[in-house]
N, C-alpha and C. Protein backbone atom coordinates (compact mmCIF):
# COMPACT_ATOMS: atom_id res chain seq x y z
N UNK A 1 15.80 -2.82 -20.10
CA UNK A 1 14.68 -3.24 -19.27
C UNK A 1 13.41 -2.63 -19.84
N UNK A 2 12.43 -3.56 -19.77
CA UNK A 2 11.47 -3.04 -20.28
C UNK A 2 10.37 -2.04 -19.49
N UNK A 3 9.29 -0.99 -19.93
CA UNK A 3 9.19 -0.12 -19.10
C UNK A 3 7.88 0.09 -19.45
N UNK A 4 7.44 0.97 -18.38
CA UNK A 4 5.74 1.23 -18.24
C UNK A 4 5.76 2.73 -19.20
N UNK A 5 4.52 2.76 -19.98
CA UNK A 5 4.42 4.03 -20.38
C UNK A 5 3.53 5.02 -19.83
N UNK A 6 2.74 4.35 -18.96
CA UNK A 6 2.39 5.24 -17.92
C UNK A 6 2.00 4.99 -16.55
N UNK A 7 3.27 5.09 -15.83
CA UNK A 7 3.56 4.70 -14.48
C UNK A 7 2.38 5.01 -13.66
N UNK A 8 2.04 6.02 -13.37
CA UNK A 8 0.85 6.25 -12.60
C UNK A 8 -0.05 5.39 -12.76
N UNK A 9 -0.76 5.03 -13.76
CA UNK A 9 -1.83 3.93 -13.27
C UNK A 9 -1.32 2.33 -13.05
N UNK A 10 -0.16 2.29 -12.77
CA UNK A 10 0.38 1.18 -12.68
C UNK A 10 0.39 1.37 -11.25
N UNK A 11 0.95 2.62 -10.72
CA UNK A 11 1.02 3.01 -9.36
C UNK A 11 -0.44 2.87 -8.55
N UNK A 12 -1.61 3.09 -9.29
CA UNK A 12 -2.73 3.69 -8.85
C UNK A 12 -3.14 1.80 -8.72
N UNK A 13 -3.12 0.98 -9.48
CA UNK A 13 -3.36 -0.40 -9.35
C UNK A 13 -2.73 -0.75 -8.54
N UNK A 14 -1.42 -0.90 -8.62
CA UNK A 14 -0.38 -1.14 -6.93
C UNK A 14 -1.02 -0.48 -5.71
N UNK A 15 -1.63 0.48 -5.80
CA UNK A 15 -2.12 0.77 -4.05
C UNK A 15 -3.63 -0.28 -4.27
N UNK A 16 -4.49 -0.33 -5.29
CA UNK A 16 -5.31 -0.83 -4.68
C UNK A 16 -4.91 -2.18 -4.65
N UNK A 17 -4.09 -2.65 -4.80
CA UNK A 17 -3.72 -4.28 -4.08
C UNK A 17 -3.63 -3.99 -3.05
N UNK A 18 -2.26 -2.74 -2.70
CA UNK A 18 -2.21 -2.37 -1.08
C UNK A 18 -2.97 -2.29 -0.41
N UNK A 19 -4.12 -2.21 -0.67
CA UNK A 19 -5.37 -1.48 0.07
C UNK A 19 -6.40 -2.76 0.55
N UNK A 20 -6.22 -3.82 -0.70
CA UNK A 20 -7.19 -4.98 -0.33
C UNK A 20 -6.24 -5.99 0.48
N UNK A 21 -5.20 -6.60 -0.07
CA UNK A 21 -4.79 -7.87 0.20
C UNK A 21 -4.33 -7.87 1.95
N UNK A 22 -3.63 -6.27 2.97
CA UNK A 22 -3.67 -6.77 4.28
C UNK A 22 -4.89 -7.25 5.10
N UNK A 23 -6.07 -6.44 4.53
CA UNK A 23 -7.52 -7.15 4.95
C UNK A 23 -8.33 -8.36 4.97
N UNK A 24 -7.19 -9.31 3.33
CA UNK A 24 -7.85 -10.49 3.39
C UNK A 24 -6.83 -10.91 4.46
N UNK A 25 -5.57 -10.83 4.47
CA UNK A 25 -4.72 -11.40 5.16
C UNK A 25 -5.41 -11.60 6.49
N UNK A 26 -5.76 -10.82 7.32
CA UNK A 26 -6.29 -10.73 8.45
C UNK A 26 -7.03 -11.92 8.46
N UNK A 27 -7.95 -12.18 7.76
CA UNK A 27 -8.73 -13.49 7.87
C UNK A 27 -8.29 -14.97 7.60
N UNK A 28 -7.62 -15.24 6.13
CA UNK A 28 -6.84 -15.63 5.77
C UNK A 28 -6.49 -17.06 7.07
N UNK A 29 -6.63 -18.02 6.77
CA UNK A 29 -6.11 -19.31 8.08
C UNK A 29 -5.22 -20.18 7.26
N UNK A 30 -5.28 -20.81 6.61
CA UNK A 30 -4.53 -21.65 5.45
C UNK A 30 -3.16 -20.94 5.42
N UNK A 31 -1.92 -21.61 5.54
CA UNK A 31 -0.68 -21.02 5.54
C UNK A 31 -0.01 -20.91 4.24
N UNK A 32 -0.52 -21.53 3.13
CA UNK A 32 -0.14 -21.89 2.12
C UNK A 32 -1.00 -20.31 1.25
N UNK A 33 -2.02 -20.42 1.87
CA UNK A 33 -2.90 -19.14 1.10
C UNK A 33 -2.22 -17.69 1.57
N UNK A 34 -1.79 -17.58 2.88
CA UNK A 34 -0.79 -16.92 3.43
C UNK A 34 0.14 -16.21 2.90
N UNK A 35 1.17 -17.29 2.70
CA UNK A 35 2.11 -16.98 1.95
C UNK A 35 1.70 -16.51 0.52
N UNK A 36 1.35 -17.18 0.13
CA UNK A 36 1.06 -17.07 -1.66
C UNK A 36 0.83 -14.74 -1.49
N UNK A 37 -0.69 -14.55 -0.26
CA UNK A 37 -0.77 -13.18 -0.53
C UNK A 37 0.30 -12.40 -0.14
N UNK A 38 1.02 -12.65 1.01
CA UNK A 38 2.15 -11.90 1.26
C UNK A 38 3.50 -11.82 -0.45
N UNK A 39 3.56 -12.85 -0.26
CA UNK A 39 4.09 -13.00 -1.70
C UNK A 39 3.95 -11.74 -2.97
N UNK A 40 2.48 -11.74 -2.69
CA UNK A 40 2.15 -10.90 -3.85
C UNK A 40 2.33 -9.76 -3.46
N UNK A 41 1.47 -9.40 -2.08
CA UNK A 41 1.86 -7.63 -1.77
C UNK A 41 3.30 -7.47 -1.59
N UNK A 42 4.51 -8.39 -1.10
CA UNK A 42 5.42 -7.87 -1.30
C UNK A 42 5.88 -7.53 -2.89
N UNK A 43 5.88 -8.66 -3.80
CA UNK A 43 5.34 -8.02 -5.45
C UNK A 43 5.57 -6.64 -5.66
N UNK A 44 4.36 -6.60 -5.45
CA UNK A 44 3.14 -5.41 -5.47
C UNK A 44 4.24 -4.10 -4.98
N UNK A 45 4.85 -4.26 -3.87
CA UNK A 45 5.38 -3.17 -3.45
C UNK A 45 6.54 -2.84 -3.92
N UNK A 46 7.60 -4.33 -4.31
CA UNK A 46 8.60 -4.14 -4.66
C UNK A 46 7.90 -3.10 -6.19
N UNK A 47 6.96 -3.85 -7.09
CA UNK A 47 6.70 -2.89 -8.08
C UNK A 47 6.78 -1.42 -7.97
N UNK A 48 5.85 -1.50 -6.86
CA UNK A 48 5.65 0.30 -6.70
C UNK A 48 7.11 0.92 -5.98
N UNK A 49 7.79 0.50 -5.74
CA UNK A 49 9.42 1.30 -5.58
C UNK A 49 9.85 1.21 -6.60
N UNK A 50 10.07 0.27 -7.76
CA UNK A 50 10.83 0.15 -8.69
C UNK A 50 9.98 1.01 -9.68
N UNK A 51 8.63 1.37 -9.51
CA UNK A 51 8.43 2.39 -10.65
C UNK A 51 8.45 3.84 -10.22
N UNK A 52 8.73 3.73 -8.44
CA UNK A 52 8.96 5.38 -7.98
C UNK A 52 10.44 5.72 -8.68
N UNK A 53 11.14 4.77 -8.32
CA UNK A 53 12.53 5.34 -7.96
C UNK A 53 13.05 5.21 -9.73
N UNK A 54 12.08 5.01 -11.11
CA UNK A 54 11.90 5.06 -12.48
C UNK A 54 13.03 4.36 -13.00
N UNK A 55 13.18 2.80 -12.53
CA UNK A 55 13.67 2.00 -13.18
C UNK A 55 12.47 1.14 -14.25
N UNK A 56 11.38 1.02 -13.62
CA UNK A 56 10.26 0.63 -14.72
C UNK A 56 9.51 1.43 -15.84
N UNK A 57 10.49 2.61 -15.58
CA UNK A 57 9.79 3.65 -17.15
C UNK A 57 10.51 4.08 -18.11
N UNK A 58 9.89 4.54 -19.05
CA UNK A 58 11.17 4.44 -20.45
C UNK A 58 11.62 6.46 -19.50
N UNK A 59 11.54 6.58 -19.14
CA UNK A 59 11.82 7.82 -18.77
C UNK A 59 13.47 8.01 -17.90
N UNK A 60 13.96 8.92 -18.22
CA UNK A 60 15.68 8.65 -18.35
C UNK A 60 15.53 9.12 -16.20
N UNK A 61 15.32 8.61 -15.09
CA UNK A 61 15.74 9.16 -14.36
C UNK A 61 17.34 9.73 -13.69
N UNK A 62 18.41 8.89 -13.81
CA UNK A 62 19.71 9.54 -13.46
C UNK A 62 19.43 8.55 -11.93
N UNK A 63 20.84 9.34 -11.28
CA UNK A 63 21.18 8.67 -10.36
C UNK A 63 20.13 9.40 -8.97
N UNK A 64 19.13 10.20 -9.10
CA UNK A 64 18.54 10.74 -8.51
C UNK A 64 17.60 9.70 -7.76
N UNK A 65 17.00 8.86 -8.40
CA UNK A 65 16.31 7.69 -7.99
C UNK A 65 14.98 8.67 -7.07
N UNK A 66 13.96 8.84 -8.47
CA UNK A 66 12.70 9.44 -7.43
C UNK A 66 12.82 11.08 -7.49
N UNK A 67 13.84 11.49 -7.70
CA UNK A 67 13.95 12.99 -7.13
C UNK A 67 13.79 13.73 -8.51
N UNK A 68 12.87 14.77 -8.14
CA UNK A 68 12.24 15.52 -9.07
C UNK A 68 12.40 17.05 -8.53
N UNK A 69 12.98 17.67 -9.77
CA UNK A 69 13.25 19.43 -8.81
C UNK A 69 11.52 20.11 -8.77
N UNK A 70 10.53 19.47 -9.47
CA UNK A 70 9.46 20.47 -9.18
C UNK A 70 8.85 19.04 -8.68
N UNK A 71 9.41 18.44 -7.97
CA UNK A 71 8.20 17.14 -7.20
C UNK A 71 7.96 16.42 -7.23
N UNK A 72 8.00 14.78 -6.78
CA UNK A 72 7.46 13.67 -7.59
C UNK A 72 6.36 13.34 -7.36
N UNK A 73 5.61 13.93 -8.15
CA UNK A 73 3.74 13.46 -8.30
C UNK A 73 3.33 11.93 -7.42
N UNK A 74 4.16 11.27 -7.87
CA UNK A 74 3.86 10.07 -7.16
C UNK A 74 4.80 9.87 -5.85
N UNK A 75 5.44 10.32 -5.24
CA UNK A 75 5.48 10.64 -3.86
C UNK A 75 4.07 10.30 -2.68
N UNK A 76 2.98 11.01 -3.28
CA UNK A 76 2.40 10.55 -1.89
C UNK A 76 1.59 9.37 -2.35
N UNK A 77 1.67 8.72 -3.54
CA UNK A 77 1.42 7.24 -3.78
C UNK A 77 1.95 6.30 -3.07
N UNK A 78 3.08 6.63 -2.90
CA UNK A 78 4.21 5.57 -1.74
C UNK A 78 3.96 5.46 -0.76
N UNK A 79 3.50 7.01 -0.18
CA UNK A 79 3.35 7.45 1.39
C UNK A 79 2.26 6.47 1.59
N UNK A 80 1.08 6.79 1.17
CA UNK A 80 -0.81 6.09 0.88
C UNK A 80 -0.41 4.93 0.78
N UNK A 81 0.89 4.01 -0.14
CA UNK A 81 1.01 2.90 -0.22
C UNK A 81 1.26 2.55 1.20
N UNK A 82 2.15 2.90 1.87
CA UNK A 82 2.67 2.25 3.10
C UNK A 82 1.96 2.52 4.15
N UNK A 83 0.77 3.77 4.04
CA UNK A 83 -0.06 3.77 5.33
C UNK A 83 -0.94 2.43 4.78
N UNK A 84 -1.95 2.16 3.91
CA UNK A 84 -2.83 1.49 3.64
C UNK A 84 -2.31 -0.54 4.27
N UNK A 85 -1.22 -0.23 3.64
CA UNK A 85 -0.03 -1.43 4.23
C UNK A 85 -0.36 -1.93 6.06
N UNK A 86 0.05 -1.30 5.94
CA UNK A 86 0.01 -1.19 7.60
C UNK A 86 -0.77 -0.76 8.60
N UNK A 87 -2.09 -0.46 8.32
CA UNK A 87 -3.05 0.03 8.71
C UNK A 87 -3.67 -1.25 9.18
N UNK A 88 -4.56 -2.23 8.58
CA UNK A 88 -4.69 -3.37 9.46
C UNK A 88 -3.60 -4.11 10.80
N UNK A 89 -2.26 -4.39 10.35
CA UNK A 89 -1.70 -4.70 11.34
C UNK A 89 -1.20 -3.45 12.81
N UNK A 90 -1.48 -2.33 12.18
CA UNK A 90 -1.62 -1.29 13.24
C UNK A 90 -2.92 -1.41 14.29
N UNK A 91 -3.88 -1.63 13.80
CA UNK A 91 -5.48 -1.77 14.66
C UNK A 91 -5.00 -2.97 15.20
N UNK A 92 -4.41 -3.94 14.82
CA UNK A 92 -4.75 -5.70 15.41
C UNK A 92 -3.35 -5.26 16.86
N UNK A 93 -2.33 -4.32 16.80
CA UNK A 93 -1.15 -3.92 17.52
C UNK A 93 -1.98 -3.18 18.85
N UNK A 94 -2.25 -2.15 17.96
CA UNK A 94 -3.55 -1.18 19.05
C UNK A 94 -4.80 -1.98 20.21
N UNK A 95 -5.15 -2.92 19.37
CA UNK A 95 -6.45 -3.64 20.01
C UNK A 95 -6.04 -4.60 20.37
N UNK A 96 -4.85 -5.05 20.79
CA UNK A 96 -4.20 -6.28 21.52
C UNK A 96 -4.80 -7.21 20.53
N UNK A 97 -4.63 -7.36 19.67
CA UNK A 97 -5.05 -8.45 18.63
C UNK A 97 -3.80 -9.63 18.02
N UNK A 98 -2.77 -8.89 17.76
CA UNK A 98 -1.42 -9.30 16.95
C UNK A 98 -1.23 -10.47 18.44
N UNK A 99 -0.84 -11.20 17.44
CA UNK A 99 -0.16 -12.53 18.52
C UNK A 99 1.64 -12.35 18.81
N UNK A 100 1.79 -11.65 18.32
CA UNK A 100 3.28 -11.35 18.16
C UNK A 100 3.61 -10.09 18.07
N UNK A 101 3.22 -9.32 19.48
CA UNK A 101 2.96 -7.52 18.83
C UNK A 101 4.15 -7.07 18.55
N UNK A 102 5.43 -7.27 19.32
CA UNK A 102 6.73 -6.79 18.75
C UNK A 102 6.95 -6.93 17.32
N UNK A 103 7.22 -8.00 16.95
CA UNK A 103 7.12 -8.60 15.69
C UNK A 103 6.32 -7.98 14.87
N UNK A 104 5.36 -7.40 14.86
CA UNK A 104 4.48 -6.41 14.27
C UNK A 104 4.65 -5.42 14.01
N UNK A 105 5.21 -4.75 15.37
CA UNK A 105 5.71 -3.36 15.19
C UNK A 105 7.20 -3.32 14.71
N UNK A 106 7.94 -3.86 14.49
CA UNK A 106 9.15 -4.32 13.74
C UNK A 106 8.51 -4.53 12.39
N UNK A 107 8.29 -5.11 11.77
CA UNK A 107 7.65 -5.72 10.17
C UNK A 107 6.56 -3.85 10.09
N UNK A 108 6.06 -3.50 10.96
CA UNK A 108 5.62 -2.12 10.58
C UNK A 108 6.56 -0.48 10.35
N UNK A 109 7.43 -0.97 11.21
CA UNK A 109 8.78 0.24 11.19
C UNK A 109 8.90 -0.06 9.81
N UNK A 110 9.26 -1.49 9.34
CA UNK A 110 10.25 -2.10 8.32
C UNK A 110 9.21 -1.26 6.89
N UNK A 111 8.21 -1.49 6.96
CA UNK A 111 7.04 -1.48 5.96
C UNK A 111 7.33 -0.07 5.75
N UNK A 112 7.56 1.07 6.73
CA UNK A 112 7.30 2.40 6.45
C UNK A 112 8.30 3.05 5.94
N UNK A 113 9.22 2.53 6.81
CA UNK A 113 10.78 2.97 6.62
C UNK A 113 10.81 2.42 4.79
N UNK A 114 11.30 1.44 4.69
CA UNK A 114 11.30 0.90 2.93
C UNK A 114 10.28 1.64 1.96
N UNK A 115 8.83 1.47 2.63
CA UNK A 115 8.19 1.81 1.07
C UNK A 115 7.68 3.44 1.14
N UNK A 116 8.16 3.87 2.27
CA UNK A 116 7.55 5.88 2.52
C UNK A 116 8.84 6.41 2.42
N UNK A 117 10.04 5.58 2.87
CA UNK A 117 10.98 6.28 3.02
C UNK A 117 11.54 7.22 1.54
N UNK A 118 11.79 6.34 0.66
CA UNK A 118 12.24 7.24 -0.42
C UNK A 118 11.11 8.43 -0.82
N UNK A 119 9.88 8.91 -0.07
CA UNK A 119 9.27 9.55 -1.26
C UNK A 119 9.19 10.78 0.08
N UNK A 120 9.19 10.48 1.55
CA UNK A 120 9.71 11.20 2.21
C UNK A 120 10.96 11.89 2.42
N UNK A 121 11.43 11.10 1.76
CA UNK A 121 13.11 11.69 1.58
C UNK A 121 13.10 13.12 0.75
N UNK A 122 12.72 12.61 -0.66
CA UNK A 122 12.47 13.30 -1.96
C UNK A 122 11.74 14.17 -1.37
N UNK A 123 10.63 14.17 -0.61
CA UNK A 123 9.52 15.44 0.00
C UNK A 123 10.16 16.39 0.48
N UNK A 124 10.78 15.60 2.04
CA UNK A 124 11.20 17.03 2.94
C UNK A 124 12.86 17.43 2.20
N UNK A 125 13.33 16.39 1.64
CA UNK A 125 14.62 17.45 0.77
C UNK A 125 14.44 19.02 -0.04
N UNK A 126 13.52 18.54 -1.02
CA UNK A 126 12.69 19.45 -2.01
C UNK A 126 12.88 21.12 -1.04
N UNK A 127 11.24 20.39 0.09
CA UNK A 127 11.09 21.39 0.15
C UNK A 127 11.59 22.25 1.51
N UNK A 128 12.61 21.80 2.02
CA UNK A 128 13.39 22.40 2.73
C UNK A 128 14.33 23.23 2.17
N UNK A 129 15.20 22.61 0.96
CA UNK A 129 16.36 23.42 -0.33
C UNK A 129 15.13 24.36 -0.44
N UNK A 130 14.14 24.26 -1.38
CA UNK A 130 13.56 25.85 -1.66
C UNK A 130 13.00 26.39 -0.41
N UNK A 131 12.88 26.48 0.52
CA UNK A 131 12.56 26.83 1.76
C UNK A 131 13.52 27.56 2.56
N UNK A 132 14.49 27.26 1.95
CA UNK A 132 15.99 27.59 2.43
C UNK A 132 16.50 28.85 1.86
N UNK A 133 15.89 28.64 0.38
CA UNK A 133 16.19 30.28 -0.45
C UNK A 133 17.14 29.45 -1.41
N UNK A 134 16.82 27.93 -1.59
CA UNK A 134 18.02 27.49 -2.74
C UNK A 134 17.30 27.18 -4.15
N UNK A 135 17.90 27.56 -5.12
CA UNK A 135 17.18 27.15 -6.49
C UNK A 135 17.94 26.29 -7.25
N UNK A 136 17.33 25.94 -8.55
CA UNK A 136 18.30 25.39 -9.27
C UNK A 136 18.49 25.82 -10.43
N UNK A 137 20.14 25.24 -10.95
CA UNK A 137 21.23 26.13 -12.18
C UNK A 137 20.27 26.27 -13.44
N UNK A 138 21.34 27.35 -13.85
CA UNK A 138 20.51 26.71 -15.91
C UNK A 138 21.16 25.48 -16.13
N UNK A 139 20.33 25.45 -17.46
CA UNK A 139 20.53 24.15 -18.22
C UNK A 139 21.42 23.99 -18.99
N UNK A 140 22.82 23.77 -19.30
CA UNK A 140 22.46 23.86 -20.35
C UNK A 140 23.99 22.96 -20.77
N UNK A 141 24.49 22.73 -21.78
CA UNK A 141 24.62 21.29 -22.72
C UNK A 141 24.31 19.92 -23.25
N UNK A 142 24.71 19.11 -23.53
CA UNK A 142 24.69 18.02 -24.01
C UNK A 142 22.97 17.72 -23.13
N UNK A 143 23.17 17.63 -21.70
CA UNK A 143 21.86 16.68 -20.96
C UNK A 143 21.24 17.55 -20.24
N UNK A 144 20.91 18.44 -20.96
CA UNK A 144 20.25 19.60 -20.08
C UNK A 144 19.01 18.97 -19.97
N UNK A 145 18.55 19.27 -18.68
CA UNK A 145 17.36 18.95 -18.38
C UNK A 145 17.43 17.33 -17.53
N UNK A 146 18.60 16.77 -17.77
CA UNK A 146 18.58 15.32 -17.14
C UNK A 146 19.37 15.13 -15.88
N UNK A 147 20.45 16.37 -15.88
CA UNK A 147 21.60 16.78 -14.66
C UNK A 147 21.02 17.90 -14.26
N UNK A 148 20.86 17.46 -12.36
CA UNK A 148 20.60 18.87 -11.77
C UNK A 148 21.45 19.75 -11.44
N UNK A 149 20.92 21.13 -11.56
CA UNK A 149 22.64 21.38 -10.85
C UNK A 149 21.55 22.30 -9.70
N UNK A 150 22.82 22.46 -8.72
CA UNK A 150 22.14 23.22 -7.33
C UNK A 150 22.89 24.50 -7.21
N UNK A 151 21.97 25.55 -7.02
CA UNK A 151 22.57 26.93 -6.77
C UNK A 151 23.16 27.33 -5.69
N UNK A 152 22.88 26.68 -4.47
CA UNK A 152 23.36 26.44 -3.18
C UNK A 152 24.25 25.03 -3.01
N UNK A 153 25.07 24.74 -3.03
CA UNK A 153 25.40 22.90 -2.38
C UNK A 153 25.18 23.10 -1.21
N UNK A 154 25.71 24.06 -0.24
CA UNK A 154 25.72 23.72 0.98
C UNK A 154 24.17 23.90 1.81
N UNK A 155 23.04 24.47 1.13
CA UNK A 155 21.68 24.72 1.78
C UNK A 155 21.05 23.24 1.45
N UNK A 156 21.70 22.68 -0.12
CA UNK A 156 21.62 21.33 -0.37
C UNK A 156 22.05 20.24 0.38
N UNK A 157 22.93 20.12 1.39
CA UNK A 157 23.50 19.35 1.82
C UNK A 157 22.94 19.55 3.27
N UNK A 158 22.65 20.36 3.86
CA UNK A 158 21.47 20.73 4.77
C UNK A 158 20.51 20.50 4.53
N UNK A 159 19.89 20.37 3.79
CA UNK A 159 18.59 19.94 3.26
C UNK A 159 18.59 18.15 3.20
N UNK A 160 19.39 17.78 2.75
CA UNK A 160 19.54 16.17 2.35
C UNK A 160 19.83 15.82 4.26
N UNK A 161 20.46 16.10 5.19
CA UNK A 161 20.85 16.04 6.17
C UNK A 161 19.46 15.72 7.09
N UNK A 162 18.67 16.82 7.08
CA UNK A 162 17.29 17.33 7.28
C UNK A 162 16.36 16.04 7.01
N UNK A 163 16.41 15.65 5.78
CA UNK A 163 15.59 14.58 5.09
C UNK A 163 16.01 13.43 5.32
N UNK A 164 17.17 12.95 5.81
CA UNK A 164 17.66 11.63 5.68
C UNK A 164 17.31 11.37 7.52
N UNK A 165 17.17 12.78 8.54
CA UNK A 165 16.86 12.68 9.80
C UNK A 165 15.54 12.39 9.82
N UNK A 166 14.42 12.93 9.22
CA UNK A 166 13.04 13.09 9.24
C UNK A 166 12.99 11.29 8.64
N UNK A 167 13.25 10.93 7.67
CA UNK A 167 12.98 9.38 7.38
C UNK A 167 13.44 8.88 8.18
N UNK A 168 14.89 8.68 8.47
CA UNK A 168 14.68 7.66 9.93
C UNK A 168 13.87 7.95 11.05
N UNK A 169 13.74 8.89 11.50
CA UNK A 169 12.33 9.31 12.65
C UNK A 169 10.87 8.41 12.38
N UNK A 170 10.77 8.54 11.33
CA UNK A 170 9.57 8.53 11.00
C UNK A 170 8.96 6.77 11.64
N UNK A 171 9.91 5.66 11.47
CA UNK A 171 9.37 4.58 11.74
C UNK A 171 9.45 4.58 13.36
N UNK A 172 10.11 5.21 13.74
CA UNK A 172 10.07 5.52 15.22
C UNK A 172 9.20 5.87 15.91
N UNK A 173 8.40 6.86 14.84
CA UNK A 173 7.41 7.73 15.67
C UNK A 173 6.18 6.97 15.35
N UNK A 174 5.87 6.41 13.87
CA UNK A 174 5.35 5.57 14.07
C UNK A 174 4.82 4.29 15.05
N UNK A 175 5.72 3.47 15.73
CA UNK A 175 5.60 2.66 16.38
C UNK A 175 5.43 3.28 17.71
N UNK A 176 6.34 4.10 17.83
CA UNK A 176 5.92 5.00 19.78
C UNK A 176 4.57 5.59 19.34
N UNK A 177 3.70 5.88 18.41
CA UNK A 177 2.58 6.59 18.45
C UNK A 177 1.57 4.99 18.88
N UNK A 178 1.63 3.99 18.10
CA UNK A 178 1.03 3.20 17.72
C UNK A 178 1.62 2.70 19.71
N UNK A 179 2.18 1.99 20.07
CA UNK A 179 2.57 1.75 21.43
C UNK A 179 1.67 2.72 22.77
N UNK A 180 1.68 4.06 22.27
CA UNK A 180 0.68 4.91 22.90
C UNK A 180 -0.63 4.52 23.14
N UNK A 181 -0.85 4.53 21.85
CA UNK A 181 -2.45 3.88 21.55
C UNK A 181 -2.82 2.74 21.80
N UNK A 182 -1.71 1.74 22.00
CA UNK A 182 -2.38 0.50 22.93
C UNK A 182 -2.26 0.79 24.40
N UNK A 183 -1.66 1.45 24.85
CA UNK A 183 -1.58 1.86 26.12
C UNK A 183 -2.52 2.28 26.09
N UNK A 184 -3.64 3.15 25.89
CA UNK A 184 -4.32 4.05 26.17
C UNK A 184 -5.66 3.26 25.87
N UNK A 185 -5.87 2.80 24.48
CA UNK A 185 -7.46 1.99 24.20
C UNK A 185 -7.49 0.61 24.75
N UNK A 186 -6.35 -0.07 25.15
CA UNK A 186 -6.84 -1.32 25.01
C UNK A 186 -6.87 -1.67 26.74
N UNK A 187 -6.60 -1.00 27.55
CA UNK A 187 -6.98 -0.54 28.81
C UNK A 187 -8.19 -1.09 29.26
């Protein structure tokens, strides 16, 4: 497969689609023009997972998909991706605007959960294991440097436990925050 040689500004172009195309959408009347942009920001997003999780880089990731022992820099690219995402259809939810508010807040869980989830995962895993007092092994044969090894499994496996709870929460709390806030402004 062929691959980016430098993911980040590929990433950094993927948010600013994220950033423009839910705003035209909003206006947007033609169903045909519609589709075509959804089309693309989904694109757009599928791109930016497929170059988090480093199937689009010549760079060897492993079965880690995303996970980096000192961090994945582009982690809060994903996060920024999926707030920017969902940020118009959040105000139109809030301000009694959405013609279909369930439907909204469903397609918004969906949006956060998919494109934040893996880099939230990778976040609070990280830094809960070193938080925990867990490090990681030496290096050393054939793929050193490409296999992690963990000095703890079991602070590891608490940690992954931890992270896999905090991502599913997250579209939850999302939508009960956002549900709040129409309760409260659109009053």
């Amino acid at each position: 497969m062929a691959g980016f040689e430098h993911p980040d500004a590929v990433l950094w172009v993927a948010l600013a689609v994220c950033a423009t195309v839910p705003w035209i959408l909003r206006k947007v009347a033609v169903k045909a023009v519609r589709w075509a942009l959804i089309a693309l920001l989904a694109a757009d997003l599928v791109l930016m997972l497929a170059t988090y999780l480093g199937f689009t880089t010549y760079h060897y990731m492993g079965p880690q998909l995303g996970f980096s022992q000192s961090g994945n820099p582009q982690s809060w690219l994903l996060v920024a991706a999926a707030v920017v995402v969902v940020l118009p259809l959040a105000i139109d939810v809030v301000l009694k605007k959405a013609m279909k508010p369930w439907r909204t807040l469903v397609l918004i869980a969906a949006v956060v959960l998919l494109v934040a989830g893996p880099a939230v995962f990778n976040i609070v895993s990280i830094e809960s294991y070193l938080a925990g007092g867990g490090g990681f092994g030496p290096y050393e044969g054939e793929y050193a440097g490409e296999v992690i090894e963990w000095d703890d499994p079991e602070a590891w496996a608490s940690s992954l436990r931890a992270a896999a709870a905090s991502t599913l929460a997250m579209p939850a709390f999302v939508v009960g925050g956002l549900l709040l806030l129409r309760r409260r402004f659109a009053s």
